[in-house]
N, C-alpha and C. Protein backbone atom coordinates (compact mmCIF):
# COMPACT_ATOMS: atom_id res chain seq x y z
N UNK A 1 -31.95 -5.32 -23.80
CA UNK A 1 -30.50 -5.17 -23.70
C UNK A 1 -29.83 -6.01 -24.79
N UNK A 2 -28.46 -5.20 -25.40
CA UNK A 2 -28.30 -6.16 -26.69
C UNK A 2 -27.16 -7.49 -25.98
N UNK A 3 -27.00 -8.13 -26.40
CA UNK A 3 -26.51 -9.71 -26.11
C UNK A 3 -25.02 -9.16 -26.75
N UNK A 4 -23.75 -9.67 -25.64
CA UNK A 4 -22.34 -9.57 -26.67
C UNK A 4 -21.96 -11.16 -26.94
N UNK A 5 -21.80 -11.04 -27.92
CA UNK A 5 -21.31 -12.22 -28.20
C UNK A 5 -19.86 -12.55 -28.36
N UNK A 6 -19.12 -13.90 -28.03
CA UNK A 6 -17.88 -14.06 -27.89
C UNK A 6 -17.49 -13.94 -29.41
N UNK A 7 -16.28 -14.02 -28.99
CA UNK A 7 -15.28 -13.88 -30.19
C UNK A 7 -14.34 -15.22 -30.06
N UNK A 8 -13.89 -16.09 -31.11
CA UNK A 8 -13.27 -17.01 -31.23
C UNK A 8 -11.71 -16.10 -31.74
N UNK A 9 -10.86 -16.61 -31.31
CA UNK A 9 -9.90 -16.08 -31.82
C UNK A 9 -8.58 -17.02 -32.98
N UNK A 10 -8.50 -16.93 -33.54
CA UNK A 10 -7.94 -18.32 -33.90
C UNK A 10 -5.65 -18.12 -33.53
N UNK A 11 -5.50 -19.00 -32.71
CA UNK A 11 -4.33 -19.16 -32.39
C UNK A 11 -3.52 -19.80 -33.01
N UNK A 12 -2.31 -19.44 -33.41
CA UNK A 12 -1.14 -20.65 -33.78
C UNK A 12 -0.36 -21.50 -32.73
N UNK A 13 -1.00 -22.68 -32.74
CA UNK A 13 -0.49 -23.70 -31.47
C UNK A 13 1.07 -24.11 -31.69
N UNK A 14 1.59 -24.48 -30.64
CA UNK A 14 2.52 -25.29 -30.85
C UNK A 14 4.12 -24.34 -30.48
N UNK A 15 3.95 -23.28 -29.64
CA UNK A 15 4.81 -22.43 -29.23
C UNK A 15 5.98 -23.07 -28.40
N UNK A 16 5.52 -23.22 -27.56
CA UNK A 16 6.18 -24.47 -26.21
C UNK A 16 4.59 -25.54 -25.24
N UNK A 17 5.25 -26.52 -24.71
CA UNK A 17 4.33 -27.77 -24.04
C UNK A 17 4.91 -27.19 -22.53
N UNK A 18 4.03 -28.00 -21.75
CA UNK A 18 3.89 -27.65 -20.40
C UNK A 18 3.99 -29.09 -20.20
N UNK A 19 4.47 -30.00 -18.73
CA UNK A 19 4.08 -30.80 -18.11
C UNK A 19 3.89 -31.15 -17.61
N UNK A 20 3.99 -32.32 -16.38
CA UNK A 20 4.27 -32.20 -15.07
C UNK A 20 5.03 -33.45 -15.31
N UNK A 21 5.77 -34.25 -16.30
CA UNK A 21 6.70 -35.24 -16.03
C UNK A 21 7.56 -34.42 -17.41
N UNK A 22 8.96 -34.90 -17.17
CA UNK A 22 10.06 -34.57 -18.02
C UNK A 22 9.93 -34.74 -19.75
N UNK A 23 9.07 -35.87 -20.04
CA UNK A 23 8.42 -36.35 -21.23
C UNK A 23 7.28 -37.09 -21.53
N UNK A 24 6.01 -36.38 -21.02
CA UNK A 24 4.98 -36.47 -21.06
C UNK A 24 4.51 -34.74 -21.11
N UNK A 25 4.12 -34.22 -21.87
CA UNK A 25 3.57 -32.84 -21.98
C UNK A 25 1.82 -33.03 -22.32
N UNK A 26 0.96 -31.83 -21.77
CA UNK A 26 -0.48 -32.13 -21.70
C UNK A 26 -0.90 -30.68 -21.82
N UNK A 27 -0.12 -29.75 -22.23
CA UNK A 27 -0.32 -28.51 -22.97
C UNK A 27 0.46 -27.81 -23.74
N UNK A 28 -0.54 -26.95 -24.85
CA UNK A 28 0.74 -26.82 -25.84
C UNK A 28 -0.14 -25.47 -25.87
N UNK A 29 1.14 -24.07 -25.41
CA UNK A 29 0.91 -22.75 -25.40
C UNK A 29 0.76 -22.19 -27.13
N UNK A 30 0.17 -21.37 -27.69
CA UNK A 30 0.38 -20.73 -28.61
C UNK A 30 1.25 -19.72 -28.96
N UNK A 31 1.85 -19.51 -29.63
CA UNK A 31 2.83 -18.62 -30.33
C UNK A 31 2.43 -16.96 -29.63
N UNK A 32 3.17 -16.36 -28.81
CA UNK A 32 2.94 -14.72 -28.12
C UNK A 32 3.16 -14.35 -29.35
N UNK A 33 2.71 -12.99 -28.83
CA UNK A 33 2.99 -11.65 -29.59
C UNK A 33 4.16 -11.19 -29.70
N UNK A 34 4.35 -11.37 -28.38
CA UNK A 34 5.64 -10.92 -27.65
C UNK A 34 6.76 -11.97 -27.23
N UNK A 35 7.55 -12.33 -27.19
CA UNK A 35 8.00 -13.46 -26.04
C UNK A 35 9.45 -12.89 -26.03
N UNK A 36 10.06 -12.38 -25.11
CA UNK A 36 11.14 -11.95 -24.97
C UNK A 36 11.65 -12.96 -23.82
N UNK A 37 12.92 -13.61 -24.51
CA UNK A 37 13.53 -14.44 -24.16
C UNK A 37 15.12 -13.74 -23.22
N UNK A 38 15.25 -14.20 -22.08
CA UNK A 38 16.21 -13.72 -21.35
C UNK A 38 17.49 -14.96 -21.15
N UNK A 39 18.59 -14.82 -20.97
CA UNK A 39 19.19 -15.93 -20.29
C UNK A 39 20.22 -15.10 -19.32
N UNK A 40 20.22 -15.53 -18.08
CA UNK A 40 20.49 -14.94 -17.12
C UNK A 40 22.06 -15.46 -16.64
N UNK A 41 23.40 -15.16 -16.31
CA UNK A 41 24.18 -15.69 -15.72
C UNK A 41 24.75 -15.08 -14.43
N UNK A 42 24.75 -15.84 -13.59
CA UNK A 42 25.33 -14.72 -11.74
C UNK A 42 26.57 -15.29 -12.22
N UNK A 43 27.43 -14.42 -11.64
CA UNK A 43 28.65 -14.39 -11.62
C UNK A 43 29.54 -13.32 -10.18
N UNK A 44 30.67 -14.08 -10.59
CA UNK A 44 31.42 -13.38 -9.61
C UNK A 44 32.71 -12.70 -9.83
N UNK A 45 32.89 -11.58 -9.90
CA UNK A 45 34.62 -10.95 -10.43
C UNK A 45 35.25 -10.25 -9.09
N UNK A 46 36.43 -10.43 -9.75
CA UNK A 46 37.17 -9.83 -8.57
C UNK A 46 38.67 -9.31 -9.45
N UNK A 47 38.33 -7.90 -8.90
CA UNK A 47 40.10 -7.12 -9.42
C UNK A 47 41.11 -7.67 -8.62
N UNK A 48 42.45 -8.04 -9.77
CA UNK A 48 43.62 -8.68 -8.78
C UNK A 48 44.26 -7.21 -8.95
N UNK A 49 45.51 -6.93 -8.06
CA UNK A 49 46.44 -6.06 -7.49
C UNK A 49 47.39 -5.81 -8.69
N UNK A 50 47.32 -6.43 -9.78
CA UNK A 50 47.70 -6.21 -11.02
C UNK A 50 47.02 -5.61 -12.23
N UNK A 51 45.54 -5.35 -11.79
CA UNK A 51 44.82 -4.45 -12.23
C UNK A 51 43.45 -5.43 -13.25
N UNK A 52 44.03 -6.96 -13.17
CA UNK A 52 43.35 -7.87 -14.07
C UNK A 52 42.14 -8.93 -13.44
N UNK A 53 41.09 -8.94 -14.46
CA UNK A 53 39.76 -8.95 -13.24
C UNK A 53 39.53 -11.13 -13.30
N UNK A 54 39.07 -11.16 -12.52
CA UNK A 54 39.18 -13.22 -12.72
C UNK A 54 37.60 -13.18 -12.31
N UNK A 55 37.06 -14.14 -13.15
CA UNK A 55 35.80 -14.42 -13.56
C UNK A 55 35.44 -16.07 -12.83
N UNK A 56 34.50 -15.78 -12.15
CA UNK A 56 34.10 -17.35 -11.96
C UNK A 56 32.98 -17.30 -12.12
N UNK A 57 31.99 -18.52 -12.75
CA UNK A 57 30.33 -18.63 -13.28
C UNK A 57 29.88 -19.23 -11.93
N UNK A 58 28.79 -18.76 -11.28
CA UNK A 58 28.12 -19.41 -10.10
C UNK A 58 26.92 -20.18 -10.62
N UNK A 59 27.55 -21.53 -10.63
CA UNK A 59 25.82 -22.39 -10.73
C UNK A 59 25.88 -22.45 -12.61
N UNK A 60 25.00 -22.97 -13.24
CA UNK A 60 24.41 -22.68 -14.77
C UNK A 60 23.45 -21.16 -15.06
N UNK A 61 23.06 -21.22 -16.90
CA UNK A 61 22.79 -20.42 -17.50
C UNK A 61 21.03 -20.37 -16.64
N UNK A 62 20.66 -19.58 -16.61
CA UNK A 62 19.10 -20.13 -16.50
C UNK A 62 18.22 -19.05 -17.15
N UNK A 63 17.11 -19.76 -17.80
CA UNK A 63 16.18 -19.08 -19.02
C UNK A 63 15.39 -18.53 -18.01
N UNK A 64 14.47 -17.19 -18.83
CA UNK A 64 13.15 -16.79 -18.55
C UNK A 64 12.53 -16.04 -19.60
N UNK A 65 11.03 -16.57 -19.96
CA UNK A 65 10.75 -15.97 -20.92
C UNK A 65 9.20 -14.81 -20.00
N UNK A 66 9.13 -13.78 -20.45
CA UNK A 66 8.17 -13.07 -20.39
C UNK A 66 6.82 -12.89 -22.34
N UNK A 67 6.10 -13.80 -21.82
CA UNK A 67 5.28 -13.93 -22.37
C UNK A 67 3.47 -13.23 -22.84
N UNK A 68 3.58 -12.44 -23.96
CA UNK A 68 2.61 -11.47 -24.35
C UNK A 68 1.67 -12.28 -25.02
N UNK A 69 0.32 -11.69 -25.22
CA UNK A 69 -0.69 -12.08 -26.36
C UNK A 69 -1.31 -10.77 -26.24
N UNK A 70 -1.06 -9.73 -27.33
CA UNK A 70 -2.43 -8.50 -27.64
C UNK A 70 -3.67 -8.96 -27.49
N UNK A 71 -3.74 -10.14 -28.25
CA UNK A 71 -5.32 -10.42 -28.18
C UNK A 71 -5.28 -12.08 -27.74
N UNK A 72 -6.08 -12.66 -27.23
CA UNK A 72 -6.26 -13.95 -26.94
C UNK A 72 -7.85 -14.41 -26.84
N UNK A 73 -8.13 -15.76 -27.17
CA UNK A 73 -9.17 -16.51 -26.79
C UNK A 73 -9.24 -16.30 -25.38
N UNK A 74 -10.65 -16.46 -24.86
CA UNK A 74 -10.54 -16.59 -23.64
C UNK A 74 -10.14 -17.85 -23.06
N UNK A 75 -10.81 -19.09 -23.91
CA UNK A 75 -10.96 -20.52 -23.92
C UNK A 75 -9.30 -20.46 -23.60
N UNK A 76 -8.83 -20.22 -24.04
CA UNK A 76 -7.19 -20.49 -24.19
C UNK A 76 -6.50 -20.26 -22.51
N UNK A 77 -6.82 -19.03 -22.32
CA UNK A 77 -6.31 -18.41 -21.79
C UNK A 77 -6.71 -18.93 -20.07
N UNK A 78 -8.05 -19.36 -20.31
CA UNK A 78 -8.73 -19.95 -18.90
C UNK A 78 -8.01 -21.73 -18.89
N UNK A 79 -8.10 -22.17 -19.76
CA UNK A 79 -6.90 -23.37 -20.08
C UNK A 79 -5.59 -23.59 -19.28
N UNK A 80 -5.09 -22.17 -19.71
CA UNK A 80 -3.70 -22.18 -19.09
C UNK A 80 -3.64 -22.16 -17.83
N UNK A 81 -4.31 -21.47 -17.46
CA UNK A 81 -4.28 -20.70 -16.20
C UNK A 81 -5.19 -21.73 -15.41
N UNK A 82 -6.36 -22.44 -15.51
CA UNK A 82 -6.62 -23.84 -14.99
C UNK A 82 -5.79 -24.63 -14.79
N UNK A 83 -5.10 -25.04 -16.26
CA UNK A 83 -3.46 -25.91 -15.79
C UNK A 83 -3.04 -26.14 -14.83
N UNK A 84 -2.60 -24.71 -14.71
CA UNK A 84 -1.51 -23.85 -13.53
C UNK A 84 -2.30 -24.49 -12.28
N UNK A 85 -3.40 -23.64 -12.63
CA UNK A 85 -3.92 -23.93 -10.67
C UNK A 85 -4.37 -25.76 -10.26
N UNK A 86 -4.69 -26.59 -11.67
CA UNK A 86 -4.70 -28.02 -10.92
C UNK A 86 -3.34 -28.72 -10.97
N UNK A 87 -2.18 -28.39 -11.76
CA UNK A 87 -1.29 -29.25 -11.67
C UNK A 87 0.13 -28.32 -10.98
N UNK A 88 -0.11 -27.11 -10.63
CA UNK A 88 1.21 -26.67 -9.88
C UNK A 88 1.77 -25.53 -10.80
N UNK A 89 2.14 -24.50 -10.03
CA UNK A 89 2.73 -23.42 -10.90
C UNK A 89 4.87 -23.83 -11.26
N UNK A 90 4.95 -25.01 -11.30
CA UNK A 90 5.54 -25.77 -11.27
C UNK A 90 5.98 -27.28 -11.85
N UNK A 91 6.53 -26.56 -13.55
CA UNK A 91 6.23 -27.75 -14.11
C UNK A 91 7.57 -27.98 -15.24
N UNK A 92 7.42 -29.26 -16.19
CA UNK A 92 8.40 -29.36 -17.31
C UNK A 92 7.95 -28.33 -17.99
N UNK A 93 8.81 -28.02 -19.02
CA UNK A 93 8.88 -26.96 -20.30
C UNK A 93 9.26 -27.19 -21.31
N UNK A 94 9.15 -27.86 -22.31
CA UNK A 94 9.69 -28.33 -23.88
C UNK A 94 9.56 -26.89 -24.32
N UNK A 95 10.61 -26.50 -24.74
CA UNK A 95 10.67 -24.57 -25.66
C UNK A 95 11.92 -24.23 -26.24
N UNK A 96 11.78 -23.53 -27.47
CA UNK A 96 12.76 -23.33 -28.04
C UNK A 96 13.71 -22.60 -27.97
N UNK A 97 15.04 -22.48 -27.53
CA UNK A 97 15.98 -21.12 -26.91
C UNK A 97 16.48 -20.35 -27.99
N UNK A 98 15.94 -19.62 -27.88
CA UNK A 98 16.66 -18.36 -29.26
C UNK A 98 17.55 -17.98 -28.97
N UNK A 99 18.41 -18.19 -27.84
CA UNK A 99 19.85 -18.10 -27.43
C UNK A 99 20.67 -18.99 -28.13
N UNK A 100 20.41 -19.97 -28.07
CA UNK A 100 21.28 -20.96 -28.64
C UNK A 100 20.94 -21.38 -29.77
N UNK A 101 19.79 -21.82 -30.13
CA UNK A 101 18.96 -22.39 -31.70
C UNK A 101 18.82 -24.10 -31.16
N UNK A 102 18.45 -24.56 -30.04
CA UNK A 102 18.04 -25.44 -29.64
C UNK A 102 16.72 -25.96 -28.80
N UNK A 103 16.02 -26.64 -28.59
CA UNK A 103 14.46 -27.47 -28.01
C UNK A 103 15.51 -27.86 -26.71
N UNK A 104 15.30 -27.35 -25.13
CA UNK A 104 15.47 -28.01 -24.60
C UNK A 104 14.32 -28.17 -23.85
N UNK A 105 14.04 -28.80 -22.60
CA UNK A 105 13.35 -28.99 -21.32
C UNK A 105 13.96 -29.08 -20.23
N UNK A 106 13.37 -28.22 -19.50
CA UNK A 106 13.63 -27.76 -18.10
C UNK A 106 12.14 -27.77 -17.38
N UNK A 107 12.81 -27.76 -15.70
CA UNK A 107 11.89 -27.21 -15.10
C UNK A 107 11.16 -26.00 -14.76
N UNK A 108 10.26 -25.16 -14.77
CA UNK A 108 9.93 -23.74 -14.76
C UNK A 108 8.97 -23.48 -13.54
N UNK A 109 8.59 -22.51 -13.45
CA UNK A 109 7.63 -22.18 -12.48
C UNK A 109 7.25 -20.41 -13.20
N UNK A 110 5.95 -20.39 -13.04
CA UNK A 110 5.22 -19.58 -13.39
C UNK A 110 4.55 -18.73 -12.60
N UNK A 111 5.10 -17.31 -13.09
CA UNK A 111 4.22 -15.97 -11.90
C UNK A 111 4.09 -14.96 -12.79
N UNK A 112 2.94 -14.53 -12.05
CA UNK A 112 1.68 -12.97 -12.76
C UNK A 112 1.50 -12.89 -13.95
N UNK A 113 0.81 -14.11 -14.03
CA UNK A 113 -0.70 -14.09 -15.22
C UNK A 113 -1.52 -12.79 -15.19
N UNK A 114 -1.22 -11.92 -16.22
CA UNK A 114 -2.52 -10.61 -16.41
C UNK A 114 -3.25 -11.21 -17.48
N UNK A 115 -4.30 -10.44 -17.24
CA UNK A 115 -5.06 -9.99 -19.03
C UNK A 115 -5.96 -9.13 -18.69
N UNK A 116 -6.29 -8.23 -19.19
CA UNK A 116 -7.57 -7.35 -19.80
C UNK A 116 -8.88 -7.83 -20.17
N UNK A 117 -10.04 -7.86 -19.52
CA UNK A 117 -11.42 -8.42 -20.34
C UNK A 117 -11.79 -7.22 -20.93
N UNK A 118 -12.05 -7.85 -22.61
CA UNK A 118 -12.53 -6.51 -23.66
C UNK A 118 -14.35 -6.85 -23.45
N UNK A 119 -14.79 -6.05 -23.35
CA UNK A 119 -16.82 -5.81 -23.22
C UNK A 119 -17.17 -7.29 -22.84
N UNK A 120 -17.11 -7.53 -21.13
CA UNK A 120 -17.70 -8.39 -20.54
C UNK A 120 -19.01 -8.41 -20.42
N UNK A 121 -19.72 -9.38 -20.41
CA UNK A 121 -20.77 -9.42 -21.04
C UNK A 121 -21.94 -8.76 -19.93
N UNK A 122 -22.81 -7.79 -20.11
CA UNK A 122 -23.23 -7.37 -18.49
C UNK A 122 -24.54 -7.65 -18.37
N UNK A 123 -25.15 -8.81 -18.85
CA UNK A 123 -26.68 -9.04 -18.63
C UNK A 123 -26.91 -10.44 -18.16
N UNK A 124 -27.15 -9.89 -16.85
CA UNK A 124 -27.13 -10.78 -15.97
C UNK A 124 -28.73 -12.07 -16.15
N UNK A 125 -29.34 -12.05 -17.11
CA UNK A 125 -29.65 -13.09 -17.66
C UNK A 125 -29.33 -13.95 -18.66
N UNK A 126 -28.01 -13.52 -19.02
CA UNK A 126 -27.17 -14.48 -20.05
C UNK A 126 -27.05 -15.40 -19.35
N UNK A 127 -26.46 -16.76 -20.63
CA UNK A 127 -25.76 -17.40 -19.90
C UNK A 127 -24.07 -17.39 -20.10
N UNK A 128 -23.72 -15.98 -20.70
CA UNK A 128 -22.15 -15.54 -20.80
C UNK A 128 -21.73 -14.24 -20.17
N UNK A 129 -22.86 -14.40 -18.87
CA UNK A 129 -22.48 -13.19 -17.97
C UNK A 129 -21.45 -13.27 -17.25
N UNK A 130 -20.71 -11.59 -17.24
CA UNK A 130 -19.25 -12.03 -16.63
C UNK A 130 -18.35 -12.41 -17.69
N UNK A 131 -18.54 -13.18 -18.86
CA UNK A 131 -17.69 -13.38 -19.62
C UNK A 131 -16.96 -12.55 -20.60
N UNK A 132 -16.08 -12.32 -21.58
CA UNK A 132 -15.43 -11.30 -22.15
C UNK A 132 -15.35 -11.45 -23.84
N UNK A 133 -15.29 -10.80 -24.44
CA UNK A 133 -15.37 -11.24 -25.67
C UNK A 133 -14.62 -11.92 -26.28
N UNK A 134 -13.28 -11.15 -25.79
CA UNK A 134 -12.02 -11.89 -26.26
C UNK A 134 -11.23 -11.09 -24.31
N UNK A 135 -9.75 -11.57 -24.73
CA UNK A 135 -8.88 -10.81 -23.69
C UNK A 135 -7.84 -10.15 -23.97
N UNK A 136 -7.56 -8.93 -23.80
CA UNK A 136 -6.29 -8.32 -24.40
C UNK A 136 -5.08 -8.16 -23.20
N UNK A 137 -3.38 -8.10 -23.84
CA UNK A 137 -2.56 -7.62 -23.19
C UNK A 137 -2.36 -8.99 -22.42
N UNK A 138 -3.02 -10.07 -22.26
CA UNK A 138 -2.42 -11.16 -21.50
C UNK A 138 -0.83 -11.22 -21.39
N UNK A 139 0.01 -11.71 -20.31
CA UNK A 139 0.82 -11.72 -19.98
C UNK A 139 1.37 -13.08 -18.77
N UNK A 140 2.32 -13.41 -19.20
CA UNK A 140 2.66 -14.35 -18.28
C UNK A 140 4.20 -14.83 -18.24
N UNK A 141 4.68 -14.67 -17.04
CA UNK A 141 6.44 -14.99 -17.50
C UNK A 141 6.76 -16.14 -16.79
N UNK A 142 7.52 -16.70 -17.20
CA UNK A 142 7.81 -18.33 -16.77
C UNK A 142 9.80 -18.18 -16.55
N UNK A 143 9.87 -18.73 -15.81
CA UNK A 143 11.26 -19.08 -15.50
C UNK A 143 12.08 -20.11 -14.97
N UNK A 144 13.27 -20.64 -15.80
CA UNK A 144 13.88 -21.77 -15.22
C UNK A 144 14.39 -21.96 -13.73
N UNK A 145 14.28 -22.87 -13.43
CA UNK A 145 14.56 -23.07 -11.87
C UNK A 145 15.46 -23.58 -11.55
N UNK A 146 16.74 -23.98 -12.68
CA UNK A 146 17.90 -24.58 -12.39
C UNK A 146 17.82 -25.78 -11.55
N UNK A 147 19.19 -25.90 -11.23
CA UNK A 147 19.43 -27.03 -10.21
C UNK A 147 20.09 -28.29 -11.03
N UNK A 148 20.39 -28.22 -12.76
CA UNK A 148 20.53 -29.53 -13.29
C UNK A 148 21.87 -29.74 -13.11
């Protein structure tokens, strides 16, 4: 049986940090494919009897990014997602807002991590059985949790 061998992928680090204190960060995500940046505002209107509408903002702005990689390391990707599961899907965020053109940090919380395994390895006398070569389509969206 032929042997698959992994694939290294090489990433550009330094996208946004993860933490679990406000300024102390202990991961640093790589640059998506994708990263579509949202900023969300609730609001409330109401038509007056004069036909003119009055605007009030409920609460602050709050971010969410939905986060792509076509292709990814696996190393990377099992990283993150280890993170997640020992320190809390629930953490700081150092990241850059393409809304505004500013680095802030917030708190986030993180839901539905996908990815795709490309030709997992199927010989069950490896010792990279089960494993994938690389991972495609990864996905992961993170969102601010307000409250500041």
């Amino acid at each position: 049986m032929r042997e698959v061998l992994r694939m290294h992928i090489n990433m550009k680090p330094g996208f946004m940090y993860w933490g679990i204190t406000e300024d102390s960060f202990s991961l640093e995500l790589p640059y998506p494919t994708s990263g579509t940046f949202e900023t969300s505002r609730k609001s409330q209107t109401q038509e007056s009897a004069d036909g003119s509408v009055v605007f009030q903002l409920i609460g602050r702005s709050r971010d969410k990014q939905k986060l792509s990689w076509e292709i990814m390391d696996p190393e990377k990707w099992w990283e993150i997602n280890n993170w997640l599961e020992t320190n809390g899907v629930v953490f700081f965020c150092k990241y850059f807002n393409f809304n505004r053109g500013i680095w802030q940090t917030k708190k986030f919380y993180a839901e539905n991590p996908t990815c795709t395994p490309y030709r997992p390895n199927g010989n069950p006398n490896s010792a990279n059985y089960g494993m994938p070569r690389f991972l495609q389509n990864c996905e992961l969206t993170i969102i601010d949790m307000g409250g500041e």
